[in-house]
C-alpha atoms as a PDB file:
ATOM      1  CA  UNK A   1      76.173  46.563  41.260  1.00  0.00           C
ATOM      2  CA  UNK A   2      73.795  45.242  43.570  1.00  0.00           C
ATOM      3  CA  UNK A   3      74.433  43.575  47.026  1.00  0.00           C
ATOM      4  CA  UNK A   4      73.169  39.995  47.912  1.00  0.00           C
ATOM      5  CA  UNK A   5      71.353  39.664  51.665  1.00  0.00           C
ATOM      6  CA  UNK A   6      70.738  36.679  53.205  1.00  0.00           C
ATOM      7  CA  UNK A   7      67.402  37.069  54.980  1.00  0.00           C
ATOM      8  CA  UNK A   8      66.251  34.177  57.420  1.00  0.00           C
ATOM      9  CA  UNK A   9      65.422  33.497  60.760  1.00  0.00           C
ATOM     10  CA  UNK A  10      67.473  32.121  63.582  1.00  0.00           C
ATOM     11  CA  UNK A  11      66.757  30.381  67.198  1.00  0.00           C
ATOM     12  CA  UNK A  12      68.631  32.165  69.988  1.00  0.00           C
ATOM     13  CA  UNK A  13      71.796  29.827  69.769  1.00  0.00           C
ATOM     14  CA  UNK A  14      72.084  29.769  66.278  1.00  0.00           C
ATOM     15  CA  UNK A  15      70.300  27.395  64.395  1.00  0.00           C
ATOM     16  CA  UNK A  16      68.131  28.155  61.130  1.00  0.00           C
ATOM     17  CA  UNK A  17      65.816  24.950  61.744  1.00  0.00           C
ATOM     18  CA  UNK A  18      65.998  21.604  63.909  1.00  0.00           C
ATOM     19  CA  UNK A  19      68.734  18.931  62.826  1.00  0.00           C
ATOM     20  CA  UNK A  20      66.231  17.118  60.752  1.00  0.00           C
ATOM     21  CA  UNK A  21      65.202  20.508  58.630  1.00  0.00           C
ATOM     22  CA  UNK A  22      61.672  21.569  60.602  1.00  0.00           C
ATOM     23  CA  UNK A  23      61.680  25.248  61.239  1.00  0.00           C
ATOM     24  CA  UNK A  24      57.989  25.484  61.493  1.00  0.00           C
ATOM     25  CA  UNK A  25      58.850  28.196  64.874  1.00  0.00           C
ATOM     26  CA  UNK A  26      59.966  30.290  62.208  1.00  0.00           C
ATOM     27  CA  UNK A  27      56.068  31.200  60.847  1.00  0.00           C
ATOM     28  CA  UNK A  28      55.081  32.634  64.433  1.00  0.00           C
ATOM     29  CA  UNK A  29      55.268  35.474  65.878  1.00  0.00           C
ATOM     30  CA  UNK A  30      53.302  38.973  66.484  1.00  0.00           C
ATOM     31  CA  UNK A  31      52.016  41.046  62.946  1.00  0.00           C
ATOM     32  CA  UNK A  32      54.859  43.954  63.242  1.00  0.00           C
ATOM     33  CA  UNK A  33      57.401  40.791  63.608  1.00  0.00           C
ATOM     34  CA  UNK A  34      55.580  39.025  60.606  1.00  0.00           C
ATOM     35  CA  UNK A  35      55.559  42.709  58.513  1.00  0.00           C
ATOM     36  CA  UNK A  36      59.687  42.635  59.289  1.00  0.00           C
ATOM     37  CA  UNK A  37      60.116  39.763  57.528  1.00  0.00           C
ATOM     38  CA  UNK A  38      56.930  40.498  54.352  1.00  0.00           C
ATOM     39  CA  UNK A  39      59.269  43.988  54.131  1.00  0.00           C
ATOM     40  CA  UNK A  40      62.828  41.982  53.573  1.00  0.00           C
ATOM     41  CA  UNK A  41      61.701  39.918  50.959  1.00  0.00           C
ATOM     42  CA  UNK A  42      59.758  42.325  49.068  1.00  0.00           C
ATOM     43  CA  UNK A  43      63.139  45.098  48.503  1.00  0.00           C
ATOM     44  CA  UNK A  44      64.451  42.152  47.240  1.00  0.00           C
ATOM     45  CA  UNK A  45      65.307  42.272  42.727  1.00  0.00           C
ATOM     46  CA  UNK A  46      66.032  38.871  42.865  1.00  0.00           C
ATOM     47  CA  UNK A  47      65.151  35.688  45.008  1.00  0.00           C
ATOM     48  CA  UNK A  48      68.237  33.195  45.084  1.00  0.00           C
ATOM     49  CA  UNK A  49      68.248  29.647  46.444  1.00  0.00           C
ATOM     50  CA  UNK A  50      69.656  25.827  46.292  1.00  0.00           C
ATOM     51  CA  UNK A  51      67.680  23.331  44.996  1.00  0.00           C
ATOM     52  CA  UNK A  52      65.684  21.485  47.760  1.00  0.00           C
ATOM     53  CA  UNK A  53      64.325  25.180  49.052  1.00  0.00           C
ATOM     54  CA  UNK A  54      63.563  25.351  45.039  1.00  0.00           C
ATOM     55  CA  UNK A  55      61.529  22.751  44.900  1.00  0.00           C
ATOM     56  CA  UNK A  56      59.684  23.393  48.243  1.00  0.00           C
ATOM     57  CA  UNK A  57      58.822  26.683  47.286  1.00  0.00           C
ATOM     58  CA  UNK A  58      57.831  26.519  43.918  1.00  0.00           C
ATOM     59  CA  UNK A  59      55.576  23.402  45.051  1.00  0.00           C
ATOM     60  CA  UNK A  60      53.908  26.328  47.303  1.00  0.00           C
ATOM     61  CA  UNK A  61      54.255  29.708  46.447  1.00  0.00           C
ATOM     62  CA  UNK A  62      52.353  29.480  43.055  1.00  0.00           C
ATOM     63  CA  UNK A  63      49.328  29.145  44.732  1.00  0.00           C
ATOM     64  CA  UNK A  64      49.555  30.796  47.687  1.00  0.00           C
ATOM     65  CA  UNK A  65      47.490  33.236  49.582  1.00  0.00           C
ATOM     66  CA  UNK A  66      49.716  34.952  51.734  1.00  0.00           C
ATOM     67  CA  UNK A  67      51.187  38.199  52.426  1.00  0.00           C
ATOM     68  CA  UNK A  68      54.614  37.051  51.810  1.00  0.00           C
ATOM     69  CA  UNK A  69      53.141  35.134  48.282  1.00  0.00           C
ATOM     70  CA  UNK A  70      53.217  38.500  46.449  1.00  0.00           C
ATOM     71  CA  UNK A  71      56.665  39.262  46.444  1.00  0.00           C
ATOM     72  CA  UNK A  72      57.707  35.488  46.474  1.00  0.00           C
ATOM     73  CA  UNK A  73      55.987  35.223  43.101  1.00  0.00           C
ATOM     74  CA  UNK A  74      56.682  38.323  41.448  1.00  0.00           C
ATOM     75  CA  UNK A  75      60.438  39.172  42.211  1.00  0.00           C
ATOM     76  CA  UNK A  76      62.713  36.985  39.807  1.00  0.00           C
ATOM     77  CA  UNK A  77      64.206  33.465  40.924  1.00  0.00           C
ATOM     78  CA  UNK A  78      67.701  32.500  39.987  1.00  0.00           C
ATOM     79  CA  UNK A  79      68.382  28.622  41.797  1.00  0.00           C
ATOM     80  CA  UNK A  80      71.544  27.065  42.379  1.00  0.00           C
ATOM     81  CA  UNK A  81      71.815  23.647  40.835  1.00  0.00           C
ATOM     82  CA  UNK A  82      73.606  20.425  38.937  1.00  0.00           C
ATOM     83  CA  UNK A  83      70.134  19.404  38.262  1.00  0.00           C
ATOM     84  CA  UNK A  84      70.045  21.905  34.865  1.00  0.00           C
ATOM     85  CA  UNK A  85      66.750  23.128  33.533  1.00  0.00           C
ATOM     86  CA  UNK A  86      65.556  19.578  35.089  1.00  0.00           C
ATOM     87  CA  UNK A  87      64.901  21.340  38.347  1.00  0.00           C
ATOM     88  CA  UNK A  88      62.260  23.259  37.140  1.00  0.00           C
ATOM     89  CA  UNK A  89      59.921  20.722  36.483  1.00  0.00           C
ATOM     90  CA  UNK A  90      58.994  21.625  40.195  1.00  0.00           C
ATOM     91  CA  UNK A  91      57.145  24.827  39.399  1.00  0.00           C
ATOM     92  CA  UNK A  92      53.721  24.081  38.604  1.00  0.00           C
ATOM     93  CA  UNK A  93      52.605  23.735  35.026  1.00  0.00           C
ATOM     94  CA  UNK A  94      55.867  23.830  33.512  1.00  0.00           C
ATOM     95  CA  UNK A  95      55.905  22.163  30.239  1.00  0.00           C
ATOM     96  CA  UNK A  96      52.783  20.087  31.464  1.00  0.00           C
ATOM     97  CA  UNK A  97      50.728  18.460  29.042  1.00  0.00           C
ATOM     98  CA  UNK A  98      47.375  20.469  29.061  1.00  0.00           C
ATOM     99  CA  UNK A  99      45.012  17.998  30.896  1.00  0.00           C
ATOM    100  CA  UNK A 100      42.097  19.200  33.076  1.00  0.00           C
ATOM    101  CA  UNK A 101      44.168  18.637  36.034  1.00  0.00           C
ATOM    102  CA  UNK A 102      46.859  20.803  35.094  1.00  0.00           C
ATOM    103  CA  UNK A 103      43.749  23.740  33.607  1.00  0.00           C
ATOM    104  CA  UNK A 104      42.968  23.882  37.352  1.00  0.00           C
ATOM    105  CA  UNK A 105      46.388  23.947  38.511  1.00  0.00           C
ATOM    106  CA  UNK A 106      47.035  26.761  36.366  1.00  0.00           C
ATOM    107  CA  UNK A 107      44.336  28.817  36.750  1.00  0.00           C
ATOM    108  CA  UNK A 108      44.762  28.543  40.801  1.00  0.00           C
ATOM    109  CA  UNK A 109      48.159  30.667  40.472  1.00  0.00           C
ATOM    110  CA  UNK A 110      48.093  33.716  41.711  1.00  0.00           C
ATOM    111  CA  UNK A 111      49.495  36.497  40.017  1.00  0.00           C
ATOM    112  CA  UNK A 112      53.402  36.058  38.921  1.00  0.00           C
ATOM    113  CA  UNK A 113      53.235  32.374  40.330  1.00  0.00           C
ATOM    114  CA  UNK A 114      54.169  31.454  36.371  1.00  0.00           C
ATOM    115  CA  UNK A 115      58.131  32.930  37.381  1.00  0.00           C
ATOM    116  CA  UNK A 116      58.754  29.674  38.700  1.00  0.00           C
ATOM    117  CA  UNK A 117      58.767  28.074  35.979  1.00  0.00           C
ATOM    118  CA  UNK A 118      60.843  30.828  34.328  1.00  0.00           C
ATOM    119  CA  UNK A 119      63.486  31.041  37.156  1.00  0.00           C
ATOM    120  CA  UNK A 120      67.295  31.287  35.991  1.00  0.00           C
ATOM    121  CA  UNK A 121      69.371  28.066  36.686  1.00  0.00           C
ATOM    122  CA  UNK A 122      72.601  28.789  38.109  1.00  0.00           C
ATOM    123  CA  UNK A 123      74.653  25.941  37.588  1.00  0.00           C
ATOM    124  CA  UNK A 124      77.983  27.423  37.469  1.00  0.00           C
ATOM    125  CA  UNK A 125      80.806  28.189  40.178  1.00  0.00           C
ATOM    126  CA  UNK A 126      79.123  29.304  42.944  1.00  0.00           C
ATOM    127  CA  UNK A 127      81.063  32.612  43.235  1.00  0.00           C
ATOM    128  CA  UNK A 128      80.956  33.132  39.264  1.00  0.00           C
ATOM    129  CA  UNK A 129      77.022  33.032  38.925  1.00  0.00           C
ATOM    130  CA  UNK A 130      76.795  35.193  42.187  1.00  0.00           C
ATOM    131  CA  UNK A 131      79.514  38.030  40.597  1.00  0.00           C
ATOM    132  CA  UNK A 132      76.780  37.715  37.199  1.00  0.00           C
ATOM    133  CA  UNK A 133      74.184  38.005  39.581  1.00  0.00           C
ATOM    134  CA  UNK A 134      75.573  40.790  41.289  1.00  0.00           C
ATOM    135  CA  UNK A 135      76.931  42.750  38.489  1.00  0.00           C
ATOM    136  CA  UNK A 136      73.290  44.284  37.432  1.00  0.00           C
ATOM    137  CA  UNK A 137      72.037  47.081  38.933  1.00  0.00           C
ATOM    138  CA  UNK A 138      68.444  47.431  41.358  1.00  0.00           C
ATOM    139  CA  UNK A 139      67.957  45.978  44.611  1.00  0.00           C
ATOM    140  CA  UNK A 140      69.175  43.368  46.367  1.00  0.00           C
ATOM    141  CA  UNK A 141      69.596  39.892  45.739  1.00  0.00           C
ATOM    142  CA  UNK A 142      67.655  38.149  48.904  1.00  0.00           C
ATOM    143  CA  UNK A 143      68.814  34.088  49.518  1.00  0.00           C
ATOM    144  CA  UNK A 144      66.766  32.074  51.191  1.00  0.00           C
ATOM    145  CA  UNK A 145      68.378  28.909  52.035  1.00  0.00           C
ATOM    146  CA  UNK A 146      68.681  26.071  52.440  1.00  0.00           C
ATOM    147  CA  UNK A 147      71.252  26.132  55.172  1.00  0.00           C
ATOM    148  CA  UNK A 148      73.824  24.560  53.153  1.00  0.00           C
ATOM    149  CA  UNK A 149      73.772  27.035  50.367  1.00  0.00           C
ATOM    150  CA  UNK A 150      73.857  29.958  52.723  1.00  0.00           C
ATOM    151  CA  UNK A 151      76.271  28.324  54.478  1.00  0.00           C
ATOM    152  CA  UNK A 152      78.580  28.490  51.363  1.00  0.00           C
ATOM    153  CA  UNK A 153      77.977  32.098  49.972  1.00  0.00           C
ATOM    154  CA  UNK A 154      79.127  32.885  53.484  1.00  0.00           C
ATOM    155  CA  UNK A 155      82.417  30.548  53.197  1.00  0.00           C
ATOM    156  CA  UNK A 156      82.913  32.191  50.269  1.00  0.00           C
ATOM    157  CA  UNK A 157      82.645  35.350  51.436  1.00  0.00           C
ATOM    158  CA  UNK A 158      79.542  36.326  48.858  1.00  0.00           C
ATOM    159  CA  UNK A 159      77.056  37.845  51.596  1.00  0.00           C
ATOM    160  CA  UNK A 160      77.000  41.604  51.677  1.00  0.00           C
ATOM    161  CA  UNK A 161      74.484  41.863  54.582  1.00  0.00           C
ATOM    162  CA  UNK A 162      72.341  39.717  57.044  1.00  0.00           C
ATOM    163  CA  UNK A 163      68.723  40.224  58.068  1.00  0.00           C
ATOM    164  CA  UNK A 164      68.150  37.928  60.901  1.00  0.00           C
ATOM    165  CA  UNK A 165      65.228  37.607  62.719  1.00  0.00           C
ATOM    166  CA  UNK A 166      66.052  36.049  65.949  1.00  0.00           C
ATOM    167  CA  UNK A 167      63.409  34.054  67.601  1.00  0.00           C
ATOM    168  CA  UNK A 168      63.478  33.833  71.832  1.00  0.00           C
ATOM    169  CA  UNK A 169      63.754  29.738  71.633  1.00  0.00           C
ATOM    170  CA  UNK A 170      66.882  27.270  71.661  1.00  0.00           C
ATOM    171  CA  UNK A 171      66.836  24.475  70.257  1.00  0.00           C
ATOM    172  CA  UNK A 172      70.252  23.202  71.540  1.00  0.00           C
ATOM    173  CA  UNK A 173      70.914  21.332  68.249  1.00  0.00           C
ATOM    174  CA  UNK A 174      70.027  21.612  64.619  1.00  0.00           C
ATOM    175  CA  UNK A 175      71.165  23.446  61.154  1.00  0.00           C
ATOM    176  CA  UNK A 176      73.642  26.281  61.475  1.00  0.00           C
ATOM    177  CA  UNK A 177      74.499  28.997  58.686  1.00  0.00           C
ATOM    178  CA  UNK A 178      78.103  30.189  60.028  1.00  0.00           C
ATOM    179  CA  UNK A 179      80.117  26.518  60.905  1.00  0.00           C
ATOM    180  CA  UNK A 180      82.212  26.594  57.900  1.00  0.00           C
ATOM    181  CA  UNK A 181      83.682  29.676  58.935  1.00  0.00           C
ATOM    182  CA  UNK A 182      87.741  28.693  58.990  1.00  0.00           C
ATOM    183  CA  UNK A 183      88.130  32.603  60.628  1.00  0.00           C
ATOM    184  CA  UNK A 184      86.389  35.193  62.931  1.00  0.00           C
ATOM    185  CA  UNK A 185      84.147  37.226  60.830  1.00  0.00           C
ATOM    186  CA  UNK A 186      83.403  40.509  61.642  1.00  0.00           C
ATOM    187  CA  UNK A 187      79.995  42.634  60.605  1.00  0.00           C
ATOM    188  CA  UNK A 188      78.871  46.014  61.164  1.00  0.00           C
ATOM    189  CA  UNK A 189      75.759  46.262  63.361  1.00  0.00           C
ATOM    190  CA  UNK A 190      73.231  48.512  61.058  1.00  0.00           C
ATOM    191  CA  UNK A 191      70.229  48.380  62.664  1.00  0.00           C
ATOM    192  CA  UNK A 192      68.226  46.108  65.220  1.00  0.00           C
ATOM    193  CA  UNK A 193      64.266  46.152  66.609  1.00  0.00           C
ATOM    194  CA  UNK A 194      62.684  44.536  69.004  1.00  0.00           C
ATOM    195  CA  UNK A 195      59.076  42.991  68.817  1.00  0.00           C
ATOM    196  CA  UNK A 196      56.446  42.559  71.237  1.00  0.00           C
ATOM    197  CA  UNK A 197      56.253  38.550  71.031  1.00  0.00           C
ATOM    198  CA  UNK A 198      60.433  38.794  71.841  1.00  0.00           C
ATOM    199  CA  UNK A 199      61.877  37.825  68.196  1.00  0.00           C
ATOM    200  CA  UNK A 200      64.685  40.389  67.508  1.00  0.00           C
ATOM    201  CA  UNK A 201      65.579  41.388  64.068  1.00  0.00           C
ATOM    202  CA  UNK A 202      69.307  42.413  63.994  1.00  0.00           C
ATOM    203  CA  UNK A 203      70.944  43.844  60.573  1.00  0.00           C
ATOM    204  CA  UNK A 204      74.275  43.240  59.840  1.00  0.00           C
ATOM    205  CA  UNK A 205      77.260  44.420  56.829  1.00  0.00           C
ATOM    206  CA  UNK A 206      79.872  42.801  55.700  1.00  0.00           C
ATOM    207  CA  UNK A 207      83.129  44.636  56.720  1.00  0.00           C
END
C-alpha cells in the first residue's frame, strides 16, 4: 500500500494562494529551495488532483521546459472529477482532429507530455477512489491541489503526510488547506530545512 502526500507551498499564516487563486510567490525562491520542491514531486508514483488544477496543468506541462516538467509529465495522473472522460479534452492533442495546428502542437511535447491525455478519471467517492489509489504498491501518491480538493482529502482524513514549503510572506487573507477541520489534528514533525532565501520546508505524518 502506498501513502498519499500532499506537497504544496504555504505563506507564513497559512494560505496556499491569495483569495482570488494567484500564488505566483510560490515559483520564487533560491535553487536548493527550488530543488526541495523538483525532489517532492519526482518520488511521487502518481500525481493526483481536482479538476481546475487539471486543466491548468495539462494546458502547461505538455510543453514545458522546466525542471519540474519531467516528472510532471512522466509520473501517472489520476484527476478528481464529475466532468467524466470530458475533462480530458484539456490535455493537448487528445482526440484532436489531425490539422497542421494540432502536428505542431504535438510534436512540441516533451517527452511523457502525451500522459495527460491518458490520465485516470476519478469520479467516484472521494475516499473510495483514494483507498483504489492507495491500495497498489510504489511510491507515493503526491496531490497537488486545488485548495478545495486538498482541503477535503484532509477532512476526510486521506493525507498520510505533508510536504510544505513555507514561504517568509503573509498575505493576511486568501485560500487555506486545513479550515474544514471540525477537530485538532495532530502530525508528527519528520523532518524540516531551512533555505537561504528564508522559505522553510517542514515534513509532517499523520498520527
Amino acid at each position: 500500500m502506498r501513502a498519499l502526500k500532499v506537497v504544496m507551498a504555504m505563506s507564513l499564516d497559512g494560505f496556499v494562494s491569495d483569495i482570488e487563486g494567484s500564488n505566483g510567490w510560490m515559483f520564487t525562491g533560491d535553487q536548493a529551495a527550488m530543488a526541495w520542491k523538483v525532489d517532492a514531486v519526482s518520488n511521487a508514483g502518481l500525481h493526483i488532483m481536482g479538476s481546475r488544477t487539471f486543466r491548468a496543468m495539462a494546458g502547461f506541462w505538455p510543453t514545458a521546459i522546466s525542471p519540474f516538467a519531467a516528472p510532471m509529465n512522466r509520473i501517472p495522473k489520476a484527476v478528481f472529477t464529475r466532468q467524466g472522460p470530458a475533462i480530458l479534452q484539456a490535455a493537448p492533442a487528445a482526440n484532436a482532429p489531425q490539422t497542421s495546428a494540432t502536428e505542431a502542437q504535438v510534436a512540441a511535447l516533451q517527452p511523457g507530455g502525451e500522459s495527460w491525455a491518458e490520465a485516470y478519471v476519478a469520479g467516484g467517492d472521494l475516499a473510495d477512489e483514494v483507498a483504489r489509489l492507495k491500495a497498489d504498491d510504489g511510491p507515493p501518491i503526491v496531490a497537488h491541489g486545488g485548495a478545495a480538493f486538498v482541503r477535503s482529502l484532509i477532512a476526510r482524513n486521506l493525507v498520510d503526510e505533508y510536504a510544505l514549503l513555507v514561504y517568509p510572506l503573509a498575505l493576511g487573507q486568501g485560500l487555506p488547506i486545513f479550515s474544514e477541520l471540525t477537530g485538532k489534528r495532530h502530525l508528527a514533525l519528520v523532518d524540516t530545512t531551512a533555505f537561504p532565501s528564508g522559505a522553510v520546508a517542514q515534513t509532517y505524518r499523520a498520527m
